[in-house]
C-alpha atoms as a PDB file:
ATOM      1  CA  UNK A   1     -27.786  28.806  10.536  1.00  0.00           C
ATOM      2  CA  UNK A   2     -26.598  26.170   7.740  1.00  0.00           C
ATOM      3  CA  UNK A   3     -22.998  24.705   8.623  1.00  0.00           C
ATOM      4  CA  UNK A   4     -19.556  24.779   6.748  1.00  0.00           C
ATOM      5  CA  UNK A   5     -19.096  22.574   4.126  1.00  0.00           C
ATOM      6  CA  UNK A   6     -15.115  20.849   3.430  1.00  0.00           C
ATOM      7  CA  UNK A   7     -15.879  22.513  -0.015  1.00  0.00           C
ATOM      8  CA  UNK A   8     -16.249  25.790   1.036  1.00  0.00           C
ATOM      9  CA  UNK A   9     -12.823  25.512   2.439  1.00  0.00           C
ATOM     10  CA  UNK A  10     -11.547  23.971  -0.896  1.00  0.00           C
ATOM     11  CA  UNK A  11     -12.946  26.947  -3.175  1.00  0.00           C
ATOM     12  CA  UNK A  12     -12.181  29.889  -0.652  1.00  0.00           C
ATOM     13  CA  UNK A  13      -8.218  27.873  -1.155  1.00  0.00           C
ATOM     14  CA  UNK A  14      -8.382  27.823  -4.621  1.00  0.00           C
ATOM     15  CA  UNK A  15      -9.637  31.395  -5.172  1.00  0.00           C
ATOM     16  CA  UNK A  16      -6.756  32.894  -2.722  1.00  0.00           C
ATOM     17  CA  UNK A  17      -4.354  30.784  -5.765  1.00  0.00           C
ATOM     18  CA  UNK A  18      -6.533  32.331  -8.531  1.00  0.00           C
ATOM     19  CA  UNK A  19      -6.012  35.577  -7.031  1.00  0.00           C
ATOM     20  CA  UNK A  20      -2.177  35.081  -7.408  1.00  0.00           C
ATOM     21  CA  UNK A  21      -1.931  33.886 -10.600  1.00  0.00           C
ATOM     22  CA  UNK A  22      -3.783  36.899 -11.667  1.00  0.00           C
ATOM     23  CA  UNK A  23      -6.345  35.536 -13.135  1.00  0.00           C
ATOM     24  CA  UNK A  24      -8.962  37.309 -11.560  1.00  0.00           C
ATOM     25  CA  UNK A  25      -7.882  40.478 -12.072  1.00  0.00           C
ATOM     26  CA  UNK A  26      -8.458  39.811 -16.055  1.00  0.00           C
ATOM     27  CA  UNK A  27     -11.703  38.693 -15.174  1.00  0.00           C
ATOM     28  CA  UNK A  28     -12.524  41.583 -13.247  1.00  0.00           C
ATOM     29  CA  UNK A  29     -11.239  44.131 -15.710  1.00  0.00           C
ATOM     30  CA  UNK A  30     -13.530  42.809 -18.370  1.00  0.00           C
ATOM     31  CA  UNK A  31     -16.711  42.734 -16.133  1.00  0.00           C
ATOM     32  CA  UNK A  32     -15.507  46.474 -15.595  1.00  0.00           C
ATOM     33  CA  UNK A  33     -15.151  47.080 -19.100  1.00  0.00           C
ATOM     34  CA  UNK A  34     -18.568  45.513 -20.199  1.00  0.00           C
ATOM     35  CA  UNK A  35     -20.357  47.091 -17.341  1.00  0.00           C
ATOM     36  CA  UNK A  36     -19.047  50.730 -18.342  1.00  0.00           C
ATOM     37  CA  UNK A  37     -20.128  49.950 -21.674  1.00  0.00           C
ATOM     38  CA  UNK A  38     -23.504  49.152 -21.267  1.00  0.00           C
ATOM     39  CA  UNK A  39     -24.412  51.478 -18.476  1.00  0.00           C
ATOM     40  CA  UNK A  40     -21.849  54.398 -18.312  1.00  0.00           C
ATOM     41  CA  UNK A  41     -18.980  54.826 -16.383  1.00  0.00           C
ATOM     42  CA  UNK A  42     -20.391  56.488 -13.008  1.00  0.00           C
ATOM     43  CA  UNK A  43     -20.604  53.435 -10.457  1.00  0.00           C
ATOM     44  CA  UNK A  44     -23.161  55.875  -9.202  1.00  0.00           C
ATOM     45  CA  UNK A  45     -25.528  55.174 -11.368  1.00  0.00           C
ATOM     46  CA  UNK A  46     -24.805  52.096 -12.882  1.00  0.00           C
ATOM     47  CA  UNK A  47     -25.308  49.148  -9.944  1.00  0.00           C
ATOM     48  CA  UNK A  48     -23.530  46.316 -12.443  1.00  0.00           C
ATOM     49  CA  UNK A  49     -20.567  48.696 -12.562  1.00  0.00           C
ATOM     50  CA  UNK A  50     -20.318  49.373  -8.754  1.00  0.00           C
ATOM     51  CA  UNK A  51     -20.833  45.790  -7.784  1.00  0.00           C
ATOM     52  CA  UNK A  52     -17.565  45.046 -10.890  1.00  0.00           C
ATOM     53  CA  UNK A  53     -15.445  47.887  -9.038  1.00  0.00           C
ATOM     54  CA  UNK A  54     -16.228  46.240  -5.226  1.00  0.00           C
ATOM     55  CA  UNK A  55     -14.732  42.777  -6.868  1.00  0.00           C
ATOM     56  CA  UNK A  56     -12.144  44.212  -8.587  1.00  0.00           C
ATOM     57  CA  UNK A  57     -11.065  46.001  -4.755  1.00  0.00           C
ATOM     58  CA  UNK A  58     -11.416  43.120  -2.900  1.00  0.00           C
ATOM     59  CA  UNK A  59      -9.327  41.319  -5.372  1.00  0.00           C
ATOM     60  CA  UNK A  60      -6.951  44.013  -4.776  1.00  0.00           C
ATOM     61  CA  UNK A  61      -6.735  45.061  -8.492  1.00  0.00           C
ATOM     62  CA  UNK A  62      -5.093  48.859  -8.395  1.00  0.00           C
ATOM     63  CA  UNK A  63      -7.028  51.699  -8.805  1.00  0.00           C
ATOM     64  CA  UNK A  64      -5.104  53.010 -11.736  1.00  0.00           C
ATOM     65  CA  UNK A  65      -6.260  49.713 -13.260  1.00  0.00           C
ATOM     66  CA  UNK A  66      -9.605  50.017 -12.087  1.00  0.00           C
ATOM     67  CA  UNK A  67     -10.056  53.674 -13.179  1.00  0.00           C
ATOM     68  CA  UNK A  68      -8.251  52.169 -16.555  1.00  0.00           C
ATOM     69  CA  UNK A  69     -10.742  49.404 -17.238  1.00  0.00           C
ATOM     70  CA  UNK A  70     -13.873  52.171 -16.336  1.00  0.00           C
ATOM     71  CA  UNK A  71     -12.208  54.302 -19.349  1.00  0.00           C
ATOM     72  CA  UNK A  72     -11.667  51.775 -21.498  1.00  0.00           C
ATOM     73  CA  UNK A  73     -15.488  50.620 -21.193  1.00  0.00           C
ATOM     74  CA  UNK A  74     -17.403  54.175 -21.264  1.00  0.00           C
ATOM     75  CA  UNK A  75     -15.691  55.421 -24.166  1.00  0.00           C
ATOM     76  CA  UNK A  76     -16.419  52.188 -26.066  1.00  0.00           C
ATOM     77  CA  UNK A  77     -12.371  51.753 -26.832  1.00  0.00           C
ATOM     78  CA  UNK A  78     -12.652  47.660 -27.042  1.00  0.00           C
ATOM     79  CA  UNK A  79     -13.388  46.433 -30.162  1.00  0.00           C
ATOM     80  CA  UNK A  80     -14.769  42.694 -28.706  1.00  0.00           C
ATOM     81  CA  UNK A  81     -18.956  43.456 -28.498  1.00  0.00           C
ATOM     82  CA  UNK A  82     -18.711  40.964 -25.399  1.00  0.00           C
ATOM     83  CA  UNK A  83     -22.314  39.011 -24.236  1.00  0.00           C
ATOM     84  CA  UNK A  84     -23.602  37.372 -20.935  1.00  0.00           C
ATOM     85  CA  UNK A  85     -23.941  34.298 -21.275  1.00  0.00           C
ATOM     86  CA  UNK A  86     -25.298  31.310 -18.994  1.00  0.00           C
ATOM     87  CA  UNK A  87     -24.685  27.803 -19.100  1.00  0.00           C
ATOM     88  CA  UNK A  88     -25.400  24.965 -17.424  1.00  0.00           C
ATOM     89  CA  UNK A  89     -24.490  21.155 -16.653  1.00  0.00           C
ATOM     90  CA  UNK A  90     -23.437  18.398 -14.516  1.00  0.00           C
ATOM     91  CA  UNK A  91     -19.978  17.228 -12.693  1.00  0.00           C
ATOM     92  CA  UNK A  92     -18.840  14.334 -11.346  1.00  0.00           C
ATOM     93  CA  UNK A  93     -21.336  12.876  -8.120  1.00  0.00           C
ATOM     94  CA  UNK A  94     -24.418  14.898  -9.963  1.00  0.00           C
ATOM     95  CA  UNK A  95     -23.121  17.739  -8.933  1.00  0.00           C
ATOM     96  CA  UNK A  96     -25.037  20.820 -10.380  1.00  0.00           C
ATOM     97  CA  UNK A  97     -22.754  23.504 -12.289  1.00  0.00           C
ATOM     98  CA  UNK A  98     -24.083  26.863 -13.166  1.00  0.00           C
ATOM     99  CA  UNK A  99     -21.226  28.435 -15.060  1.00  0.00           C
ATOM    100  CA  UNK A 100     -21.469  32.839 -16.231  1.00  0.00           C
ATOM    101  CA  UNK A 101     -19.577  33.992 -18.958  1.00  0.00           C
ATOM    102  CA  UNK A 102     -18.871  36.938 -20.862  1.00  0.00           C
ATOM    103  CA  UNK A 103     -18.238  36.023 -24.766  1.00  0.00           C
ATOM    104  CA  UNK A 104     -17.870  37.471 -28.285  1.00  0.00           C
ATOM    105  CA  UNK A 105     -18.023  34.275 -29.703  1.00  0.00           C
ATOM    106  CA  UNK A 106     -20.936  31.709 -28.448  1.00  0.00           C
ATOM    107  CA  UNK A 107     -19.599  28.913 -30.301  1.00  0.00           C
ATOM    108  CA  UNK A 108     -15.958  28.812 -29.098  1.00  0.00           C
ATOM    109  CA  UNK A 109     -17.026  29.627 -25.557  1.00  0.00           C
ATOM    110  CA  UNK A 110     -20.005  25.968 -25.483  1.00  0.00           C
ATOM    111  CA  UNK A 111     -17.312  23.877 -27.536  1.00  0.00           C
ATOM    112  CA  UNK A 112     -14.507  24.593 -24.474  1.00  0.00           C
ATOM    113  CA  UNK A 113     -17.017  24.712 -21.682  1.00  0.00           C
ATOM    114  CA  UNK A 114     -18.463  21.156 -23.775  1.00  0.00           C
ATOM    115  CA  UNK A 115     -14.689  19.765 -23.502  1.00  0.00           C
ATOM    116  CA  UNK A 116     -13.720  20.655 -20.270  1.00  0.00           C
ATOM    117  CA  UNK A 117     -17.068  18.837 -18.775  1.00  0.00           C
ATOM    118  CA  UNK A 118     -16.324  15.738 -20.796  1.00  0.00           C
ATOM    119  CA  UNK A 119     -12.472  15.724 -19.707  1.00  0.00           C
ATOM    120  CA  UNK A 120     -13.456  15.569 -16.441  1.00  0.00           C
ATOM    121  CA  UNK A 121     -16.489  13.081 -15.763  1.00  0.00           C
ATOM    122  CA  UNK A 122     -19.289  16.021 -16.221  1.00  0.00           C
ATOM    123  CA  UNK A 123     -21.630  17.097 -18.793  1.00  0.00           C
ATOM    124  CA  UNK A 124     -22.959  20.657 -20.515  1.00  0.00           C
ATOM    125  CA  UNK A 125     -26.495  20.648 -20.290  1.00  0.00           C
ATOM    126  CA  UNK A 126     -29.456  22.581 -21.829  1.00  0.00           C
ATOM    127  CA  UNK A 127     -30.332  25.935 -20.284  1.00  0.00           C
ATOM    128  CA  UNK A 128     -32.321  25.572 -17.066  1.00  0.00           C
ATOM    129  CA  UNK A 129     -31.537  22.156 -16.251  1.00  0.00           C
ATOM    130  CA  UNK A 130     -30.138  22.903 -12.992  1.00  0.00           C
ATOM    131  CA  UNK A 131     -31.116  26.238 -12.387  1.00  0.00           C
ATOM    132  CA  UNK A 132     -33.662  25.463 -10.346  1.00  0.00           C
ATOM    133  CA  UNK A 133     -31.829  24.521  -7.798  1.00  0.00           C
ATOM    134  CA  UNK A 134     -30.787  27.756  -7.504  1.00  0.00           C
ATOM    135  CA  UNK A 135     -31.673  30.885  -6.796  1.00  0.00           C
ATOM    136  CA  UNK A 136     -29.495  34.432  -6.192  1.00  0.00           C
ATOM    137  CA  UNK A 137     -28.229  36.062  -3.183  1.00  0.00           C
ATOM    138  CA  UNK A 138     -25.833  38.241  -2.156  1.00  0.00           C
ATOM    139  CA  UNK A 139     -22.923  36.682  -0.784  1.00  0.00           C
ATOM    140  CA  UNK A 140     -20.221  38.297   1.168  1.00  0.00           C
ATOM    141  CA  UNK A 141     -17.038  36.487   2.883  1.00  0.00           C
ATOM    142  CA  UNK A 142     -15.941  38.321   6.016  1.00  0.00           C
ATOM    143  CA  UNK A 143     -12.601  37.475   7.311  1.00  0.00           C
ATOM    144  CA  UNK A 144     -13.046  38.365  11.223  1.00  0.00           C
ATOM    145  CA  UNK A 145     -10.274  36.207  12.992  1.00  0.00           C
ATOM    146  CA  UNK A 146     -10.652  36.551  16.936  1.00  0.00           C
ATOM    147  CA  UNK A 147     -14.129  38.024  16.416  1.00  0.00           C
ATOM    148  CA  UNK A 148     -16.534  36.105  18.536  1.00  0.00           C
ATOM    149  CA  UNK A 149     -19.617  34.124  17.022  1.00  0.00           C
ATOM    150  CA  UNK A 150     -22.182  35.867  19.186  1.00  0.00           C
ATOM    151  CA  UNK A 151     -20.566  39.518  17.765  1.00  0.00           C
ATOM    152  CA  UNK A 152     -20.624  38.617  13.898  1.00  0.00           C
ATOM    153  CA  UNK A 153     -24.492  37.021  14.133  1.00  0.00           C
ATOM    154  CA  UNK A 154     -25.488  40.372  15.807  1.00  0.00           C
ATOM    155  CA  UNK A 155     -23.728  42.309  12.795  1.00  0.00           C
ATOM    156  CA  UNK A 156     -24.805  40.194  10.208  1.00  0.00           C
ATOM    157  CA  UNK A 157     -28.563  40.142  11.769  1.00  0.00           C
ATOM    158  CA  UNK A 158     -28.352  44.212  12.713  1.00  0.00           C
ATOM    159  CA  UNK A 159     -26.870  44.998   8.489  1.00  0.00           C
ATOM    160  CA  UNK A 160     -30.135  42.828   7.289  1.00  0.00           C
ATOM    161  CA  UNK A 161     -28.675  39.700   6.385  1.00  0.00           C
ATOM    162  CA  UNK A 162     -30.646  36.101   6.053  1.00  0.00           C
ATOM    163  CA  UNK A 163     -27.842  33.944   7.274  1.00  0.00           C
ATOM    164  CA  UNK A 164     -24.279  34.162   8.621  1.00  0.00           C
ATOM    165  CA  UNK A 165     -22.159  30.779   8.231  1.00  0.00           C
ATOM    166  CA  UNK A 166     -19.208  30.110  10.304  1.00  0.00           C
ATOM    167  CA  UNK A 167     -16.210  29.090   9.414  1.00  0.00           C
ATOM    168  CA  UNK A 168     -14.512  26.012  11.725  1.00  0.00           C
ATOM    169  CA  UNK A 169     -11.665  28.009  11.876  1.00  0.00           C
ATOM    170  CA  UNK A 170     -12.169  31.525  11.723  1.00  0.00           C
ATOM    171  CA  UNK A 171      -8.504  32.265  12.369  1.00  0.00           C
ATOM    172  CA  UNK A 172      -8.115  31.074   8.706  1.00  0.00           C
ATOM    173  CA  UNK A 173     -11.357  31.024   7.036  1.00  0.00           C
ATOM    174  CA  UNK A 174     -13.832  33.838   6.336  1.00  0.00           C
ATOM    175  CA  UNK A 175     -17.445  33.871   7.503  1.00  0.00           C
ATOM    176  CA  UNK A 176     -20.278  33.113   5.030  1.00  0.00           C
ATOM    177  CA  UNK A 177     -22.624  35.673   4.968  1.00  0.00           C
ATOM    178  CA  UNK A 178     -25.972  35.098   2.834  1.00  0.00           C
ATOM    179  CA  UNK A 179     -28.918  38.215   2.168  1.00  0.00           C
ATOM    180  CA  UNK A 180     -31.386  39.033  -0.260  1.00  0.00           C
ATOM    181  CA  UNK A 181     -30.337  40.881  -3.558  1.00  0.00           C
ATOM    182  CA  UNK A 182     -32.195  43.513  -2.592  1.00  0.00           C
ATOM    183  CA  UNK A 183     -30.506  44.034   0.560  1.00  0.00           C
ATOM    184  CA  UNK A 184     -26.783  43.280  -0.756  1.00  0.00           C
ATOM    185  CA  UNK A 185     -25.368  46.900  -0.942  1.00  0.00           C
ATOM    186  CA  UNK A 186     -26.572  47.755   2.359  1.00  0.00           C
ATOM    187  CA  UNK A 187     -25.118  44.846   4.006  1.00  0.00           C
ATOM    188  CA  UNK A 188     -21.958  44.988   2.356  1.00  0.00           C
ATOM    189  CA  UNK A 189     -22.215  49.019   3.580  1.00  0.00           C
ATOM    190  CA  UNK A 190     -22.752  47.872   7.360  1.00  0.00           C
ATOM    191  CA  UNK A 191     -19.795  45.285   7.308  1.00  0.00           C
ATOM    192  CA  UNK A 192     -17.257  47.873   5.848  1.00  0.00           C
ATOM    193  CA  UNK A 193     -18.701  50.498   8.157  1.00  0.00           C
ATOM    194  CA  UNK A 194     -18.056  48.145  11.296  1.00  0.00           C
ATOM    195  CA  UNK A 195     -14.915  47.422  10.163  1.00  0.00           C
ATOM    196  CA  UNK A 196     -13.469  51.330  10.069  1.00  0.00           C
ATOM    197  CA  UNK A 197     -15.435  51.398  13.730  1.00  0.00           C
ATOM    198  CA  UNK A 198     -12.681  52.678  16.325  1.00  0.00           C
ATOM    199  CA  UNK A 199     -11.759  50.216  19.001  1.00  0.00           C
ATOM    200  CA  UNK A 200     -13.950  51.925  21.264  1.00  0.00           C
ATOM    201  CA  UNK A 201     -16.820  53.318  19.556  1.00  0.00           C
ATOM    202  CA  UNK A 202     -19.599  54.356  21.836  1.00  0.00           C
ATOM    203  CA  UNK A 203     -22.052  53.518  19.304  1.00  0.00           C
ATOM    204  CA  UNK A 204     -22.340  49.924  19.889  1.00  0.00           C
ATOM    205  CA  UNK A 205     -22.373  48.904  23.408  1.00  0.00           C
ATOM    206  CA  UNK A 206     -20.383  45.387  22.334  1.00  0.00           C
ATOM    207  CA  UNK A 207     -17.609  47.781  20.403  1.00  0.00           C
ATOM    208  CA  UNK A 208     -15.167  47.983  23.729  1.00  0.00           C
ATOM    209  CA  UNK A 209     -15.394  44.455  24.105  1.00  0.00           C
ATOM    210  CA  UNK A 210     -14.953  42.802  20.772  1.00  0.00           C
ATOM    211  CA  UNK A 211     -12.921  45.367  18.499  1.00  0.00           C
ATOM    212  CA  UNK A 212      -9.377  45.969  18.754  1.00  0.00           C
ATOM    213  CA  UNK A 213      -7.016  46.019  15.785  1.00  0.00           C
ATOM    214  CA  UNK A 214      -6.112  41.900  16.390  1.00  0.00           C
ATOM    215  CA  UNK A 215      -9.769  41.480  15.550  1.00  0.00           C
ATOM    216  CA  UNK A 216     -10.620  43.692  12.477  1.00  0.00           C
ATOM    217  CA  UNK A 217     -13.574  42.570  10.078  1.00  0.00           C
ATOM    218  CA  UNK A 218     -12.770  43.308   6.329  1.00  0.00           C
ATOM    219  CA  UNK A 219     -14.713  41.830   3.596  1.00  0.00           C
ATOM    220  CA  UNK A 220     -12.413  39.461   1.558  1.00  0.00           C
ATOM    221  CA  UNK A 221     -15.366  38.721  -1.534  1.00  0.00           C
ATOM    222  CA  UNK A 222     -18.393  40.507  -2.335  1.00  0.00           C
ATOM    223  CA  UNK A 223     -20.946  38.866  -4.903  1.00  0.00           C
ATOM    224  CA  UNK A 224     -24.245  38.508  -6.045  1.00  0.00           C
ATOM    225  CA  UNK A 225     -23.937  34.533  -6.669  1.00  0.00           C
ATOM    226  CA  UNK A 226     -26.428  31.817  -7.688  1.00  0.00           C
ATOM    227  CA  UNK A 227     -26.601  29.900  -4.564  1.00  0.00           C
ATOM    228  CA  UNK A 228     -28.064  26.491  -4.022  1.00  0.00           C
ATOM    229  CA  UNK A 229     -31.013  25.635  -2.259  1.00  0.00           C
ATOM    230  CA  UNK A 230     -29.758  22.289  -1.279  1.00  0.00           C
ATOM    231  CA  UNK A 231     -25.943  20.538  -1.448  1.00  0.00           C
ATOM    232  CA  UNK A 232     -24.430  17.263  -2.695  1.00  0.00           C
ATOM    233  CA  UNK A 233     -22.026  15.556  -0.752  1.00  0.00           C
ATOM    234  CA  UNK A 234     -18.847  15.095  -3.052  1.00  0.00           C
ATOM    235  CA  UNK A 235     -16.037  12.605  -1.481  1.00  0.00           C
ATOM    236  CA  UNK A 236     -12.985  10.432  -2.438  1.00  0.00           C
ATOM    237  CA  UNK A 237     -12.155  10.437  -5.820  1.00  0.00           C
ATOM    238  CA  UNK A 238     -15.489  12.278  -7.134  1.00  0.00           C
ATOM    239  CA  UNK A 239     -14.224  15.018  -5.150  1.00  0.00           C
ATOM    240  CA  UNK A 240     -11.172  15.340  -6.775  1.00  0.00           C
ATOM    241  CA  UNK A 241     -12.483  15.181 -10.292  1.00  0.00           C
ATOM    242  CA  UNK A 242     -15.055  18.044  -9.530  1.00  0.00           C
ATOM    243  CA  UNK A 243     -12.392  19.850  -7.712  1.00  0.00           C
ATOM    244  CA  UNK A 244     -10.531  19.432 -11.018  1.00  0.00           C
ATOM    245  CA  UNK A 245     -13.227  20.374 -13.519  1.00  0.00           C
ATOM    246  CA  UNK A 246     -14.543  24.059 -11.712  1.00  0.00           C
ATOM    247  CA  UNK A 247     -10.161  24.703 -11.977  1.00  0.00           C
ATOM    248  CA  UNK A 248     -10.240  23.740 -15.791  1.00  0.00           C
ATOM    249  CA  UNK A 249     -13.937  25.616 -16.375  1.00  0.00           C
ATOM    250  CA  UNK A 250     -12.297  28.334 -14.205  1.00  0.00           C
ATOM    251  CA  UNK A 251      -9.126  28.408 -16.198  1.00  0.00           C
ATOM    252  CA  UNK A 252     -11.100  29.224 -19.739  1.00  0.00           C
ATOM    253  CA  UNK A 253     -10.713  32.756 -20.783  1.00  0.00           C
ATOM    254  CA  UNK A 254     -14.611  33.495 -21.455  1.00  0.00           C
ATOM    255  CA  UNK A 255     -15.503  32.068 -17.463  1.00  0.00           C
ATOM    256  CA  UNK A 256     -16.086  34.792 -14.956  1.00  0.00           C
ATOM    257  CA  UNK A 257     -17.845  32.341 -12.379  1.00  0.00           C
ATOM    258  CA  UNK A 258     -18.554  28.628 -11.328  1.00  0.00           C
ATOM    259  CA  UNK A 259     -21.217  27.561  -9.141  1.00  0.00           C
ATOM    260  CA  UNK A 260     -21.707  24.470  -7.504  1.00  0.00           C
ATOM    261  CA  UNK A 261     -24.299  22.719  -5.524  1.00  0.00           C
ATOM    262  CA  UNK A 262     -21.146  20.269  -3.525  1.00  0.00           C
ATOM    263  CA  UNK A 263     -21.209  20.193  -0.352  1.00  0.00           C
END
């Protein structure tokens, strides 16, 4: 199993932030709204719309907004024709950036993605320079405090995922758990499903003696996410600058996720 990364504790920090500025709930009402648009508003059939509702829930967007955002889409009442749109560069330490974004307007979205790279020691590239360093996964972040390690390997292994990452401190931290695209909705099903488990579910024989309400699992992200293959060790001040670019490429309005190879 691959190890934690002082990173990983640095974006799962930042995103709890993002989360209370609000800023993710904007981002998650237009991947709602652009989802519903393309596909329809029943989550039921439309997989990019179910995945946009899970965010939005874990990011603990209302349902009123939710069911607000799937209305908005279906019925085609936004104006903005917004586009996917990938892009691609380099940060400070030759750290690899894969950056997604949803735009009605291509050119302002590259000249303040172009900006906020040069402010901060990186660079935009062309498409697919670093994409090849990664490749997509399903990625889930399980907060699990006072669950053992031995209890959320067997879950993780038993839902059909590839890799389970834990956290130094998982009083604090969420696990990391990695699994194939394909398999990504029925993981995510199994991790919810152990979580509403009673205390003392016959079902699993470990249930008595691992779950009890001081050690619930809830999923705190949910994501399909380009992961990388390999990492880059980021310190001192290179650190800081990267950890200062993703928050400025974060910030922009088009931006609805930054990936990074650091490590």
């Amino acid at each position: 199993m691959a190890g934690h990364n002082k990173w990983s504790k640095i974006k799962h920090r930042k995103a709890v932030v993002d989360k209370r500025r609000g800023k993710v709930w904007t981002k998650c009402s237009k991947a709602i709204i652009v989802a519903a648009k393309n596909g329809g508003g029943d989550p039921t059939t439309n997989l990019a719309l179910r995945y946009a509702i899970d965010e939005a829930r874990y990011a603990n967007m209302p349902r009123e907004t939710i069911e607000r955002a799937i209305q908005k889409g279906a019925v085609g009442g936004t104006g903005e024709n917004y586009e996917p749109v990938r892009y691609e560069g380099y940060g400070p330490g030759g750290v690899a950036i894969i950056v997604d974004a949803l735009t009605d307007n291509r050119t302002r979205t590259v000249g303040d993605l172009r900006l906020a790279f040069g402010n901060h020691g990186g660079s935009l590239g062309n498409s697919g320079c670093v994409g090849y360093m990664f490749q997509p996964k399903g990625r889930i972040l399980v907060n699990a405090p006072g669950v053992s390690e031995d209890r959320m390997m067997e879950l993780a292994i038993e839902a059909g995922a590839d890799d389970c990452v834990a956290p130094e401190d998982p009083s604090e931290e969420p696990w990391t758990i990695l699994c194939a695209v394909a398999a990504f909705q029925g993981v995510k099903e199994a991790i919810e499903k152990a979580g509403a488990a009673p205390a003392h579910s016959g079902a699993n024989p470990h249930a008595k003696a691992h779950a009890s309400p001081a050690t619930a699992i809830t999923i705190a992200e949910a994501e399909i996410a380009m992961v990388p293959s390999d990492t880059v060790e980021v310190r001192g001040e290179a650190a800081d600058t990267l950890g200062e670019l993703i928050e400025a490429i974060e910030d922009l309005d088009d931006v609805q996720k930054v990936y990074t190879n650091a490590g």
